[in-house]
PDB file of N, CA and C in Angstrom:
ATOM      1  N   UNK A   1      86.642 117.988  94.200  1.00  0.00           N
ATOM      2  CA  UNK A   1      86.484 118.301  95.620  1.00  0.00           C
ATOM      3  C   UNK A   1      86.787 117.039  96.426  1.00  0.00           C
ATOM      4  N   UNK A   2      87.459 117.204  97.203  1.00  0.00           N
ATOM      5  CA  UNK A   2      87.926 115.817  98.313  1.00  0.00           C
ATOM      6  C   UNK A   2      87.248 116.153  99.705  1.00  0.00           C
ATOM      7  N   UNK A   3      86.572 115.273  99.464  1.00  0.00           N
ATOM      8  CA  UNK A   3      85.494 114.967 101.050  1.00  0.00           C
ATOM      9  C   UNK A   3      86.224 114.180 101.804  1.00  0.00           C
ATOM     10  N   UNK A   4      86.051 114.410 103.105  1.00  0.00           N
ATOM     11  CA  UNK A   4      86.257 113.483 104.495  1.00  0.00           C
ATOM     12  C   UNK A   4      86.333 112.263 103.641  1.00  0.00           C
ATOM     13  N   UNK A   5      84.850 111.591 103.777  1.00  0.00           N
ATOM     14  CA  UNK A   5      84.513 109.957 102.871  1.00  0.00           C
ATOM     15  C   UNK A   5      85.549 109.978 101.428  1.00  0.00           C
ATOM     16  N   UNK A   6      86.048 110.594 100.783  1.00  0.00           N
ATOM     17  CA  UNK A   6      86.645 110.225  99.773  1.00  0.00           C
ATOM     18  C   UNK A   6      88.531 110.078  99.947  1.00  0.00           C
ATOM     19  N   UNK A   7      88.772 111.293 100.964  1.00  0.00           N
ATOM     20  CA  UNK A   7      90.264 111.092 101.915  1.00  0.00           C
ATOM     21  C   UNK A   7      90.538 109.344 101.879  1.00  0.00           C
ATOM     22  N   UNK A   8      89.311 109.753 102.699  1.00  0.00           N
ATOM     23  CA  UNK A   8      89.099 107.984 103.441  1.00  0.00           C
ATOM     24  C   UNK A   8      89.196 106.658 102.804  1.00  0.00           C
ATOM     25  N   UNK A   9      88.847 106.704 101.566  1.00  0.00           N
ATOM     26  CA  UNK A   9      88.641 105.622 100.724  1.00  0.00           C
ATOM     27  C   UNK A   9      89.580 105.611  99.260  1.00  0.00           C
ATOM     28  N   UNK A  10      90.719 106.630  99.795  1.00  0.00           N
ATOM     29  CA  UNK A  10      91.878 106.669  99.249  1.00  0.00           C
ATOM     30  C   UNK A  10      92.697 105.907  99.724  1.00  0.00           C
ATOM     31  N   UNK A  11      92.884 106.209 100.550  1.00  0.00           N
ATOM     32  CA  UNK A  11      93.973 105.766 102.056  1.00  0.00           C
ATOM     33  C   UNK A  11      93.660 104.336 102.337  1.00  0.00           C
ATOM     34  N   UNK A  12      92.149 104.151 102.531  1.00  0.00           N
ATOM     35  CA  UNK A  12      91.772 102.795 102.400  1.00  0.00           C
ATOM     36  C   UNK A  12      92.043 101.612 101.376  1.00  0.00           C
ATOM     37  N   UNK A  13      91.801 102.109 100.275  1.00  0.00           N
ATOM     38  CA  UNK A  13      92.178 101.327  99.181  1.00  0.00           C
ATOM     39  C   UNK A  13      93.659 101.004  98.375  1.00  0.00           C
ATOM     40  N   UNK A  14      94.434 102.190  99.415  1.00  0.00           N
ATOM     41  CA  UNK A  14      96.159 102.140  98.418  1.00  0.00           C
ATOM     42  C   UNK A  14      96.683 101.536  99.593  1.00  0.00           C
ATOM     43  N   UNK A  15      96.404 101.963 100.879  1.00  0.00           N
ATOM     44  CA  UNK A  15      96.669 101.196 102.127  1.00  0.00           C
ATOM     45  C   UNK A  15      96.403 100.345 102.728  1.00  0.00           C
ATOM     46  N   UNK A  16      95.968  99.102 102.047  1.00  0.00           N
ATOM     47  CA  UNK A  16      94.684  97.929 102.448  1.00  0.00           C
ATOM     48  C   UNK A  16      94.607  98.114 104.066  1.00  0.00           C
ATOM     49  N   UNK A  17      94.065  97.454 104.563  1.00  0.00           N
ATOM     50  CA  UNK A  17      94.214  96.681 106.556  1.00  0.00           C
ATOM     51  C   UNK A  17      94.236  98.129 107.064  1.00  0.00           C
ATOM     52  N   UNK A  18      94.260  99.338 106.645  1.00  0.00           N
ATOM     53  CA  UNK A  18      94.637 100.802 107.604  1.00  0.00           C
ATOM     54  C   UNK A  18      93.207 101.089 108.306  1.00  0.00           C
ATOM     55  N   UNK A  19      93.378 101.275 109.249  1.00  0.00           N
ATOM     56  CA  UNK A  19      92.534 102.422 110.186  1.00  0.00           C
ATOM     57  C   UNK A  19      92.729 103.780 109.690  1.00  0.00           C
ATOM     58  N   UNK A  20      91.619 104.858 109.459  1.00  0.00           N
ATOM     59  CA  UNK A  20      91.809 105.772 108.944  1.00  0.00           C
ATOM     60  C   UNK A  20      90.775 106.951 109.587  1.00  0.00           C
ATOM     61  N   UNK A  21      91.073 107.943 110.266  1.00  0.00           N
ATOM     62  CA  UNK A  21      90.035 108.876 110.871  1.00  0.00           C
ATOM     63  C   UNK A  21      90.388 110.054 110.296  1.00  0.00           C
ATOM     64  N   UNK A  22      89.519 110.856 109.800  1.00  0.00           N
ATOM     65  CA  UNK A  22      89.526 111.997 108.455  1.00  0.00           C
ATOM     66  C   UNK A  22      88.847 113.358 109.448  1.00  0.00           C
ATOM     67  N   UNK A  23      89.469 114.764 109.649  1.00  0.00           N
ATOM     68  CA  UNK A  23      88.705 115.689 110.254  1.00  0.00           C
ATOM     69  C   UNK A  23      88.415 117.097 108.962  1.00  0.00           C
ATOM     70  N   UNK A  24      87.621 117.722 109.163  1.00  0.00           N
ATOM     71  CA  UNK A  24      87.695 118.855 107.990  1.00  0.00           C
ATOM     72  C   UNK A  24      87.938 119.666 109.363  1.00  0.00           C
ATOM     73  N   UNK A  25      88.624 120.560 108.857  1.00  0.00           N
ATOM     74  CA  UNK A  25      89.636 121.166 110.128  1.00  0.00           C
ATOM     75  C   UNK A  25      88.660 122.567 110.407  1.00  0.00           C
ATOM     76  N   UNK A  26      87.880 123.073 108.975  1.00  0.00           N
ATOM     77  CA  UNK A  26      87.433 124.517 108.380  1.00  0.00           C
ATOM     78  C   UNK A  26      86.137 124.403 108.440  1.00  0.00           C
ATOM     79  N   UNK A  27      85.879 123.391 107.632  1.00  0.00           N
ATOM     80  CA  UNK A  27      84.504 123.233 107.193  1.00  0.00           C
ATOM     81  C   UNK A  27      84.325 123.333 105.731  1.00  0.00           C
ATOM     82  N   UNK A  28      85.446 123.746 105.169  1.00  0.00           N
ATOM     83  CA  UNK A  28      85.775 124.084 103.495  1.00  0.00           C
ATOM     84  C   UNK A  28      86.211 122.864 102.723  1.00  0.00           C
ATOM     85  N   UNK A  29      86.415 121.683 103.349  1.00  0.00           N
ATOM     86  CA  UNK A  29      86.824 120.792 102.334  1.00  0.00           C
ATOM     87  C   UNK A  29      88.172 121.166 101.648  1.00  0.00           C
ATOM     88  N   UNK A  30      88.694 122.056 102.274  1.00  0.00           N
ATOM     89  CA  UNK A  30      90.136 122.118 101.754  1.00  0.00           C
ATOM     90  C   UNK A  30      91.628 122.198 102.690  1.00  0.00           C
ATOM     91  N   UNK A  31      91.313 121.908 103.876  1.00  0.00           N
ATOM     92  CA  UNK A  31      92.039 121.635 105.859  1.00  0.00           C
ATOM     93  C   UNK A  31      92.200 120.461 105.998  1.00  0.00           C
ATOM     94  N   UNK A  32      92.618 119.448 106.339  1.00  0.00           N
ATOM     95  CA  UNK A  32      91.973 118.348 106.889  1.00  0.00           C
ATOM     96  C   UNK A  32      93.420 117.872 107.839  1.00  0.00           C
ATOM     97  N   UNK A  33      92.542 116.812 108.947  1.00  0.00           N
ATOM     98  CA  UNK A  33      93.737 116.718 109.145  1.00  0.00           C
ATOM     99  C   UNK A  33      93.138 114.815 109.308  1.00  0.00           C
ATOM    100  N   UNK A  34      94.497 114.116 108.969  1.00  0.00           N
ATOM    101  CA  UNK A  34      94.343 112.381 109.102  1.00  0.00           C
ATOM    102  C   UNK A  34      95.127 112.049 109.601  1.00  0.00           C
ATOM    103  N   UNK A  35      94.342 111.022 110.162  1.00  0.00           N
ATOM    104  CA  UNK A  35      95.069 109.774 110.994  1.00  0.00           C
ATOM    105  C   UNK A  35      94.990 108.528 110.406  1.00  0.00           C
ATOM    106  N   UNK A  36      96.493 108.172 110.018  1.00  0.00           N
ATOM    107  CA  UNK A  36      96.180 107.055 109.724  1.00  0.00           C
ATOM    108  C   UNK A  36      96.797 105.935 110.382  1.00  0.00           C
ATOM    109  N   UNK A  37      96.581 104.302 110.748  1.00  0.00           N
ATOM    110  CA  UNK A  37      97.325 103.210 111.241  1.00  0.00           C
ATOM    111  C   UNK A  37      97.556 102.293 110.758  1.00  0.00           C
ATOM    112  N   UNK A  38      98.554 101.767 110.350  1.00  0.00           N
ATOM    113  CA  UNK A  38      98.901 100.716 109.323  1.00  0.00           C
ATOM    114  C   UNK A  38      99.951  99.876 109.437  1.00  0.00           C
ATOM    115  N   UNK A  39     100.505  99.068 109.359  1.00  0.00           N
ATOM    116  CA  UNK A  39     101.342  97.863 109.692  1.00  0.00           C
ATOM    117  C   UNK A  39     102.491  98.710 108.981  1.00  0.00           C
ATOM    118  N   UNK A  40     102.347  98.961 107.741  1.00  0.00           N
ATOM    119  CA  UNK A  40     103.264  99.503 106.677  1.00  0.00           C
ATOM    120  C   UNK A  40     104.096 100.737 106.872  1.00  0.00           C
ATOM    121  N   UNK A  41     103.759 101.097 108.413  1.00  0.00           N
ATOM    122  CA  UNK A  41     104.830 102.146 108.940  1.00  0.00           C
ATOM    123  C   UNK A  41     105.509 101.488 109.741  1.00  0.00           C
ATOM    124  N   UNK A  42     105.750 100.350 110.399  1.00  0.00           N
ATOM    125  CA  UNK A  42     106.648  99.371 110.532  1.00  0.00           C
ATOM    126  C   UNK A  42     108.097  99.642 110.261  1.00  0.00           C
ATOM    127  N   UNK A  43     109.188 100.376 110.604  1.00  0.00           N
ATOM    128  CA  UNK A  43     110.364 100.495 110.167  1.00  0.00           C
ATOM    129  C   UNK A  43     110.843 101.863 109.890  1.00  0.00           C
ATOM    130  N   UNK A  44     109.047 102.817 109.608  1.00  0.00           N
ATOM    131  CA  UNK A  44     109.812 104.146 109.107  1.00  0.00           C
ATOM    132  C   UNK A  44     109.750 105.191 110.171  1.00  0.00           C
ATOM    133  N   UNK A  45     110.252 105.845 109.735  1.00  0.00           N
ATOM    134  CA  UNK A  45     110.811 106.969 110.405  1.00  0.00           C
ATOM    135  C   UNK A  45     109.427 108.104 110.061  1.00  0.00           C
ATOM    136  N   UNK A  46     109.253 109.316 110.568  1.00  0.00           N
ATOM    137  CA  UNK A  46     108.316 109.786 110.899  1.00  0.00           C
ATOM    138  C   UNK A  46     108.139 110.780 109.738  1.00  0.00           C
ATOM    139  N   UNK A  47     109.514 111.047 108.703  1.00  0.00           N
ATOM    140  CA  UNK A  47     108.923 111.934 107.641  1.00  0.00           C
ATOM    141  C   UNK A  47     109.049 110.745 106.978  1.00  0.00           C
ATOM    142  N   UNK A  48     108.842 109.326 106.136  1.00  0.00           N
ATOM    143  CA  UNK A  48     109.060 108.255 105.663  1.00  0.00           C
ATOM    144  C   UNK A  48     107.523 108.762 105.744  1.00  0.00           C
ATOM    145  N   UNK A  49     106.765 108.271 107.076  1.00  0.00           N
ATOM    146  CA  UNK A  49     105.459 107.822 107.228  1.00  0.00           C
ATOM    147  C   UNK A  49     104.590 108.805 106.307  1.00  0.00           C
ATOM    148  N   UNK A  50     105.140 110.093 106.435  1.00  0.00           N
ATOM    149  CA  UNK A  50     104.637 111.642 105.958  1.00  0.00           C
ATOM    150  C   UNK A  50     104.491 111.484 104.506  1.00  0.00           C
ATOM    151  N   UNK A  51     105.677 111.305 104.073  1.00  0.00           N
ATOM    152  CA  UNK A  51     105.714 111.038 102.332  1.00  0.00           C
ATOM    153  C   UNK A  51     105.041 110.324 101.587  1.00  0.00           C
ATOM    154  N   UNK A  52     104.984 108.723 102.722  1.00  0.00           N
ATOM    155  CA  UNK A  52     103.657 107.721 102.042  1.00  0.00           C
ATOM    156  C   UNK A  52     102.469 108.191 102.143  1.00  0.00           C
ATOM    157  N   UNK A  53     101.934 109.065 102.687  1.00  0.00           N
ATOM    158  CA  UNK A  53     100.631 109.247 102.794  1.00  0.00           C
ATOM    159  C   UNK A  53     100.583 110.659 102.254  1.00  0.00           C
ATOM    160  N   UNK A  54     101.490 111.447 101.729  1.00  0.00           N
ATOM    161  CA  UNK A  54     101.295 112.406 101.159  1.00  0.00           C
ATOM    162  C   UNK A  54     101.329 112.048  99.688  1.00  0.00           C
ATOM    163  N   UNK A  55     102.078 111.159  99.546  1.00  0.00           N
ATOM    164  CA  UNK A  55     102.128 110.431  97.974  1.00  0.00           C
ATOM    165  C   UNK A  55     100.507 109.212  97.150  1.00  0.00           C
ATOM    166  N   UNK A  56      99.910 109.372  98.489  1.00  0.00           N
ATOM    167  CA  UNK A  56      98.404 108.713  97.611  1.00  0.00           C
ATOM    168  C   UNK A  56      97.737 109.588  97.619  1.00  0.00           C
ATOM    169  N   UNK A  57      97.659 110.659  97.275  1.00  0.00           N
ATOM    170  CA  UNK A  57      97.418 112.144  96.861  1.00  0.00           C
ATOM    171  C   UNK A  57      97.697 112.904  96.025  1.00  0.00           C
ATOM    172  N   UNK A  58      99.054 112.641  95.226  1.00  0.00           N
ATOM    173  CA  UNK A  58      99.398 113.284  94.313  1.00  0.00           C
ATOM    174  C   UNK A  58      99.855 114.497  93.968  1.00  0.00           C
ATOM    175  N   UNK A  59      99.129 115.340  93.361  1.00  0.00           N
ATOM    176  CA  UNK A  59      99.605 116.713  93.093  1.00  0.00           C
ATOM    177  C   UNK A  59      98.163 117.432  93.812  1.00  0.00           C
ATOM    178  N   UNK A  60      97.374 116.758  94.178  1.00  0.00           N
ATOM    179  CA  UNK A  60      96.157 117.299  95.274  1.00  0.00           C
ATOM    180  C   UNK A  60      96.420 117.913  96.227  1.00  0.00           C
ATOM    181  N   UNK A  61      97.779 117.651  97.121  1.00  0.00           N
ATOM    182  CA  UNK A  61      98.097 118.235  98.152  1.00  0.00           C
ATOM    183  C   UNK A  61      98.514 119.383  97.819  1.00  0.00           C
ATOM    184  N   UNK A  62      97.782 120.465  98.308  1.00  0.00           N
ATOM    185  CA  UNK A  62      98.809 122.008  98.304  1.00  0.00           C
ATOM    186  C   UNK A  62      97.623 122.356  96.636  1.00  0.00           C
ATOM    187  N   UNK A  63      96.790 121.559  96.318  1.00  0.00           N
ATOM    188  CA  UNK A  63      95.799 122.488  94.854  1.00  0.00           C
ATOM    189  C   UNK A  63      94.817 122.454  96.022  1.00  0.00           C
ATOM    190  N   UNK A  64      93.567 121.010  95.321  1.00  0.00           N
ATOM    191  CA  UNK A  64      92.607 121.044  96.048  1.00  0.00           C
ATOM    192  C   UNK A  64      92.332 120.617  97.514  1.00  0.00           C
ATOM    193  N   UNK A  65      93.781 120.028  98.075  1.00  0.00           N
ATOM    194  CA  UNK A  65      93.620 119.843  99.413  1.00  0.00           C
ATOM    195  C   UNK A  65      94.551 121.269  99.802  1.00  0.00           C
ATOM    196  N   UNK A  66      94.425 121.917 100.369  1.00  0.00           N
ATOM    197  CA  UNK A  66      94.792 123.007 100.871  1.00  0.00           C
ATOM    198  C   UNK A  66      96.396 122.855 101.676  1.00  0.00           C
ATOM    199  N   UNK A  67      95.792 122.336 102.784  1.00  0.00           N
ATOM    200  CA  UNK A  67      96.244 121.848 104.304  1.00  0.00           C
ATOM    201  C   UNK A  67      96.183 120.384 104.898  1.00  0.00           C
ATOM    202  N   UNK A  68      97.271 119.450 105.060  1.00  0.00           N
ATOM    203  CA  UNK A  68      96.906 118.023 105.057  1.00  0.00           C
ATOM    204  C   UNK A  68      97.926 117.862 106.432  1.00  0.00           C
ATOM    205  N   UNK A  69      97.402 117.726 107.692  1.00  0.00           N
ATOM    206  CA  UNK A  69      97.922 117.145 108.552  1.00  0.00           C
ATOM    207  C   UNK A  69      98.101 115.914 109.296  1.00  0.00           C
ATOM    208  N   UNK A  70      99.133 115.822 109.223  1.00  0.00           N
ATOM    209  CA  UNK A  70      99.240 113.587 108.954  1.00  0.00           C
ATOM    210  C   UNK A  70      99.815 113.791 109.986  1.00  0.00           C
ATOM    211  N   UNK A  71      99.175 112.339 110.897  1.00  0.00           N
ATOM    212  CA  UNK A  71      99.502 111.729 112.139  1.00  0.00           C
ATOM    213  C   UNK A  71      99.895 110.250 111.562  1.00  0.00           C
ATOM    214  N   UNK A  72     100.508 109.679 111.564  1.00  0.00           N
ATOM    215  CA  UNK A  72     100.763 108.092 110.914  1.00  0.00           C
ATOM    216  C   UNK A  72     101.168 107.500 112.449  1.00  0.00           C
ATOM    217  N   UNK A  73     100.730 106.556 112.503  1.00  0.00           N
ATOM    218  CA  UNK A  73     101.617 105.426 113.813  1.00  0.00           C
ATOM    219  C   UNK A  73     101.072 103.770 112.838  1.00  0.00           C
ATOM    220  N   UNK A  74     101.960 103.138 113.350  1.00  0.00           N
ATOM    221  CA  UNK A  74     101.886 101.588 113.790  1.00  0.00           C
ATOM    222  C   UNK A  74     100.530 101.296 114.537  1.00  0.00           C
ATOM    223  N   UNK A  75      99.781 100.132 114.489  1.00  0.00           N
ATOM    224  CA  UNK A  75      99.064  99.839 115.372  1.00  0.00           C
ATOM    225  C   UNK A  75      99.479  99.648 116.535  1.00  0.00           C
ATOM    226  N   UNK A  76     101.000  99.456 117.203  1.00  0.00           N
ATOM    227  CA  UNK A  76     101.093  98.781 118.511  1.00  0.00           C
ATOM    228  C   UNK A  76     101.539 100.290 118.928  1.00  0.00           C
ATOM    229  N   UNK A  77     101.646 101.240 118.316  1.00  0.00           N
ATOM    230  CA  UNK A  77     102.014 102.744 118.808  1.00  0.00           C
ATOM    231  C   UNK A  77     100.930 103.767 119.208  1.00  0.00           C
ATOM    232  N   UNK A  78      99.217 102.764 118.161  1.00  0.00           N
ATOM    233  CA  UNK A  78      98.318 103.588 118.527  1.00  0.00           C
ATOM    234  C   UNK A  78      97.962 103.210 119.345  1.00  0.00           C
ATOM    235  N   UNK A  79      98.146 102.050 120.270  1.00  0.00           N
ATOM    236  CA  UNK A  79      97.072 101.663 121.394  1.00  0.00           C
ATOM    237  C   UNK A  79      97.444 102.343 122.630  1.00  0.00           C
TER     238      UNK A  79
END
């Protein structure tokens, strides 16, 4: 089961320095939608950003994560 707190400390730990805000969209633990901000989108393009953060997930996305809606920016894009 992937909790909010565990999203979070995925993203955190494969993405060092990221800002990361986690929503359960349902209430089921299987919706979610993230935000994440990171230096390391620096250069990419907006399905680039999609793929990295769909790829520290694995084969989770689409079993036990259901629904994963990714917002990615730069820090100087989130302010």
């Amino acid at each position: 089961m992937f909790t909010p707190e565990k999203i979070k400390l995925i993203v955190e730990e494969k993405m060092p320095g990221s800002r990361v805000q986690v929503k359960d969209l349902t209430g089921t633990q299987d919706h979610y939608e993230l935000t994440v901000v990171s230096k390391e989108f620096h250069g990419k393009g907006l399905v680039d950003r999609h793929r990295m953060v769909y790829a520290l997930f694995g084969t989770a996305v689409g079993a036990e994560i259901h629904a994963l809606s990714v917002k990615a920016f730069t820090p100087e894009e989130f302010k």
